[in-house]
Protein backbone atom coordinates (compact mmCIF):
# COMPACT_ATOMS: atom_id res chain seq x y z
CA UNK A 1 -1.77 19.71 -4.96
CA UNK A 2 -2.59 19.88 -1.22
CA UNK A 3 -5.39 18.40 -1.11
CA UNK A 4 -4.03 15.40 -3.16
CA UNK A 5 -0.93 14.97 -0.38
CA UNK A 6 -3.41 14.77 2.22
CA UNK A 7 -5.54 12.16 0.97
CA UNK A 8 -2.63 9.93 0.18
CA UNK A 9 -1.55 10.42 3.91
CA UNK A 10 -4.82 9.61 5.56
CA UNK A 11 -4.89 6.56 2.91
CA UNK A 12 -1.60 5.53 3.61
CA UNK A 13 -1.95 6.54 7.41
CA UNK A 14 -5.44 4.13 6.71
CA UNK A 15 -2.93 1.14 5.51
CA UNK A 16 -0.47 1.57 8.42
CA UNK A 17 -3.84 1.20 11.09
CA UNK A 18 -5.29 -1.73 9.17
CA UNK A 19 -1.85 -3.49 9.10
CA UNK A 20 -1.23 -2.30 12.36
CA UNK A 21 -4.25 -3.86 14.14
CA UNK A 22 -4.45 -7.25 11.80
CA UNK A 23 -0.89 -7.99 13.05
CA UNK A 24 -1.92 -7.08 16.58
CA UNK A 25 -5.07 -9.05 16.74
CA UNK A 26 -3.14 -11.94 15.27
CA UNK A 27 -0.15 -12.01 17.68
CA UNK A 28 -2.90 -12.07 20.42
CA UNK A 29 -4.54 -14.99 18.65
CA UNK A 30 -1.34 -17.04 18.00
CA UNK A 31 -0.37 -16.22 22.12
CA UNK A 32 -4.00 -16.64 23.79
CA UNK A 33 -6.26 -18.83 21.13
CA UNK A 34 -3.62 -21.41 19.78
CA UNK A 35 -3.76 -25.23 21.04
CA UNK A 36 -6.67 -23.04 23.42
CA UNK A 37 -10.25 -24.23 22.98
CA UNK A 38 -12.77 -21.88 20.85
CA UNK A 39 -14.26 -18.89 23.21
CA UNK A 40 -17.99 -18.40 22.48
CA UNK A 41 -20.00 -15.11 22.64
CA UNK A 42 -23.20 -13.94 22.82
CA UNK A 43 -24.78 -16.88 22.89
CA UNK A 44 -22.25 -18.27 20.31
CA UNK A 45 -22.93 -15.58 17.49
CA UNK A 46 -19.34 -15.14 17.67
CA UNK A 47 -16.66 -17.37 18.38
CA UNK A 48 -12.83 -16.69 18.33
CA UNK A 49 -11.00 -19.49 17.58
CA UNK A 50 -7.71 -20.62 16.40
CA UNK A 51 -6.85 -21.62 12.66
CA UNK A 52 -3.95 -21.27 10.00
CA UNK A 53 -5.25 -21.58 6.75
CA UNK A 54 -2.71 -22.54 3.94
CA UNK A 55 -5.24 -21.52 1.30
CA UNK A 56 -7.73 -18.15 0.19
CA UNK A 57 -10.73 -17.54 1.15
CA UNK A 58 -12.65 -19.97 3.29
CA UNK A 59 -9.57 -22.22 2.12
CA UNK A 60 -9.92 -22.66 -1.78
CA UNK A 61 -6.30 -24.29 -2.65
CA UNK A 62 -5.63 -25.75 0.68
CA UNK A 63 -5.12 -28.87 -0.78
CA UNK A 64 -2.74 -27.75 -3.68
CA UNK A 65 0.48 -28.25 -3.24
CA UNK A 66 3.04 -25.83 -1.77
CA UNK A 67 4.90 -24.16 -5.26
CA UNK A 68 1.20 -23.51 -6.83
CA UNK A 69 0.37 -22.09 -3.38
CA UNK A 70 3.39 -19.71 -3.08
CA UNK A 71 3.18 -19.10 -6.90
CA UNK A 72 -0.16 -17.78 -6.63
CA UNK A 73 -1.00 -16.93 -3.05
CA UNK A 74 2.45 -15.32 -2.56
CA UNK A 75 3.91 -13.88 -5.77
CA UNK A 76 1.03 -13.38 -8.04
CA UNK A 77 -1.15 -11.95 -4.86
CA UNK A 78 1.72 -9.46 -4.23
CA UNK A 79 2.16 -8.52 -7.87
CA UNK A 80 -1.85 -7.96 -7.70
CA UNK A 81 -1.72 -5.77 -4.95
CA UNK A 82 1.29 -4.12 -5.84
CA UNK A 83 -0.26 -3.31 -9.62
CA UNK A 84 -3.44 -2.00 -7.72
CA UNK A 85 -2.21 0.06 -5.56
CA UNK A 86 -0.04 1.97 -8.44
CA UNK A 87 -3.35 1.95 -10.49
CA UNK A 88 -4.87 3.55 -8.04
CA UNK A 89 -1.92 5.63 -7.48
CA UNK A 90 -1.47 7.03 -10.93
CA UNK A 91 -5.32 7.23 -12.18
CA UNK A 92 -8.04 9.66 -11.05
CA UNK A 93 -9.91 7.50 -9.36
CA UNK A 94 -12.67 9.18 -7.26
CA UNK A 95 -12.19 9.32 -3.57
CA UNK A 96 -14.87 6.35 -2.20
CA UNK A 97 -12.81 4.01 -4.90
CA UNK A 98 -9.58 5.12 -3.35
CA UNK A 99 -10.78 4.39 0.04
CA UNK A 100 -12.06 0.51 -1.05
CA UNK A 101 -8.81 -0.15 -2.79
CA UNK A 102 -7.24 1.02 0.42
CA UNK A 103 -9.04 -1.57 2.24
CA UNK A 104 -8.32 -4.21 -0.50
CA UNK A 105 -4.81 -3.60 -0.37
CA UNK A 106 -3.93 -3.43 3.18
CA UNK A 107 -5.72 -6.41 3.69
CA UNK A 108 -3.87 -8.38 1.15
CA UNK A 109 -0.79 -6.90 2.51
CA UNK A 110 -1.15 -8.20 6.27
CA UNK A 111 -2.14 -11.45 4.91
CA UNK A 112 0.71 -11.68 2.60
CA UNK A 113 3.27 -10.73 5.67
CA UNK A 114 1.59 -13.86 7.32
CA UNK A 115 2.31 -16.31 4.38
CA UNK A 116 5.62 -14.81 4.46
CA UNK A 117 6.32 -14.91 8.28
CA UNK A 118 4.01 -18.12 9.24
CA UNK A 119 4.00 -20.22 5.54
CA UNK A 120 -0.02 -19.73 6.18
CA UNK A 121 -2.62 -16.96 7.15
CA UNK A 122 -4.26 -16.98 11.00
CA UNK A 123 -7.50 -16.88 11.44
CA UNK A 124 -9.13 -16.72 14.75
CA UNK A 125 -13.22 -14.97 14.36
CA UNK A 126 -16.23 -16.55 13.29
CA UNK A 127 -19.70 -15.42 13.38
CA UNK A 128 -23.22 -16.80 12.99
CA UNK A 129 -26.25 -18.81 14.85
CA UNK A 130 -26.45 -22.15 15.01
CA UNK A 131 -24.94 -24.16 12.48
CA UNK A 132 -25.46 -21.01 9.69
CA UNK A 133 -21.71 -19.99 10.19
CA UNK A 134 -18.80 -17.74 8.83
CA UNK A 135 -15.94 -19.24 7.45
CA UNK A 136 -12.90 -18.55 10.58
CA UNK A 137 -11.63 -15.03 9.12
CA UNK A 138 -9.40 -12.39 10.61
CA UNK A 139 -9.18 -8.19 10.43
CA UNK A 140 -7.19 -8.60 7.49
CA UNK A 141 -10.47 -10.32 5.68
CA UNK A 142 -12.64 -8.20 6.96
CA UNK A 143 -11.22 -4.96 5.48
CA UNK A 144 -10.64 -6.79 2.11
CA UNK A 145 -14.34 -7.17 2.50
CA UNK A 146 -15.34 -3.66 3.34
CA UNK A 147 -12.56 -2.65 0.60
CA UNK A 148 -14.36 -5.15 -1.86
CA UNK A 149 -18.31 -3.56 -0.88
CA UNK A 150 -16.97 0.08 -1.37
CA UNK A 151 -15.77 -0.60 -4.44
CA UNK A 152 -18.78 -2.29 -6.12
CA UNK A 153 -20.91 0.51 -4.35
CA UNK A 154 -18.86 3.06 -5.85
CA UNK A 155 -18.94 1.33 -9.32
CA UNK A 156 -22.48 1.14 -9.06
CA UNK A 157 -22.84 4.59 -7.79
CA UNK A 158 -20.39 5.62 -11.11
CA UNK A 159 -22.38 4.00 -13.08
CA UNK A 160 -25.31 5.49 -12.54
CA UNK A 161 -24.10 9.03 -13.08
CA UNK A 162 -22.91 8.18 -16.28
CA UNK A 163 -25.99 7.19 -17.41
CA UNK A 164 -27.50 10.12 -16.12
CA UNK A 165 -25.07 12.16 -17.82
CA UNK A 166 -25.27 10.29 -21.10
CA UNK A 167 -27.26 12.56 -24.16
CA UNK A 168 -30.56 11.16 -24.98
């Protein structure tokens, strides 16, 4: 029973720091990067750079209108992450899965707060060489990303030992 406690508090404790430094890196964005022109690094691998995107990722439904956006960018997203987050809640789901869906769901959750707060989500990085770019992307992405990895290594990884395990 202890140890179950404390690995819901470091995943929760994982959500608030996520959150927490999406909506930080954001703010700074929307106060230093908006109506600013792009800042380039390293020889313009990466490039921070203003953008609100009214669609998902790298903009898919930008261009459909507003009630199909809020239908399913804003409720059906927040249903989504609210029904995965009590999945993973409830089930036994081993630890490395817990961690992805962590990642997953505080990353929807910051982004959802923006579409709430802003009517869009800011963006401000983007990485790559030459004209072989990223989409613009924030934190938020990125640990929906690392959430999404972990969870297909995991399932992988699962998968595996339950072939291994299987009679011959």
């Amino acid at each position: 029973m202890k140890t179950t406690i404390s690995v819901r508090l470091v995943l929760l404790l994982a959500i608030v720091a996520t959150v927490g430094c999406d909506r930080v890196t954001k703010h700074v964005a929307i106060t230093t990067l908006a109506e600013a022109p792009a800042r380039s690094f390293l020889a313009d691998t990466f490039r921070l750079e203003y953008a609100e995107n009214t669609g998902a990722f790298l903009g898919l439904g930008a261009e459909w209108p507003p009630a199909l956006q809020m239908a399913v960018f804003g409720i059906a997203n927040g249903l989504l992450l609210l029904a995965l987050a009590v999945a993973a809640g409830r089930g036994r789901w081993p630890k490395r899965a817990l961690v992805g869906v962590t990642f997953v769901v505080a990353g929807g959750v910051s982004n959802l707060m923006d579409r709430i707060v802003h009517g869009v989500v800011i963006d401000f990085m983007n990485v790559g060489i030459g004209s072989l770019r990223t989409g613009i992307f924030n934190v938020a992405d990125v640990a929906i990303m690392l959430g999404a990895l972990i969870l297909v290594v995991e399932g992988r990884s699962s998968a595996r030992g339950a072939q291994a395990d299987a009679p011959a």
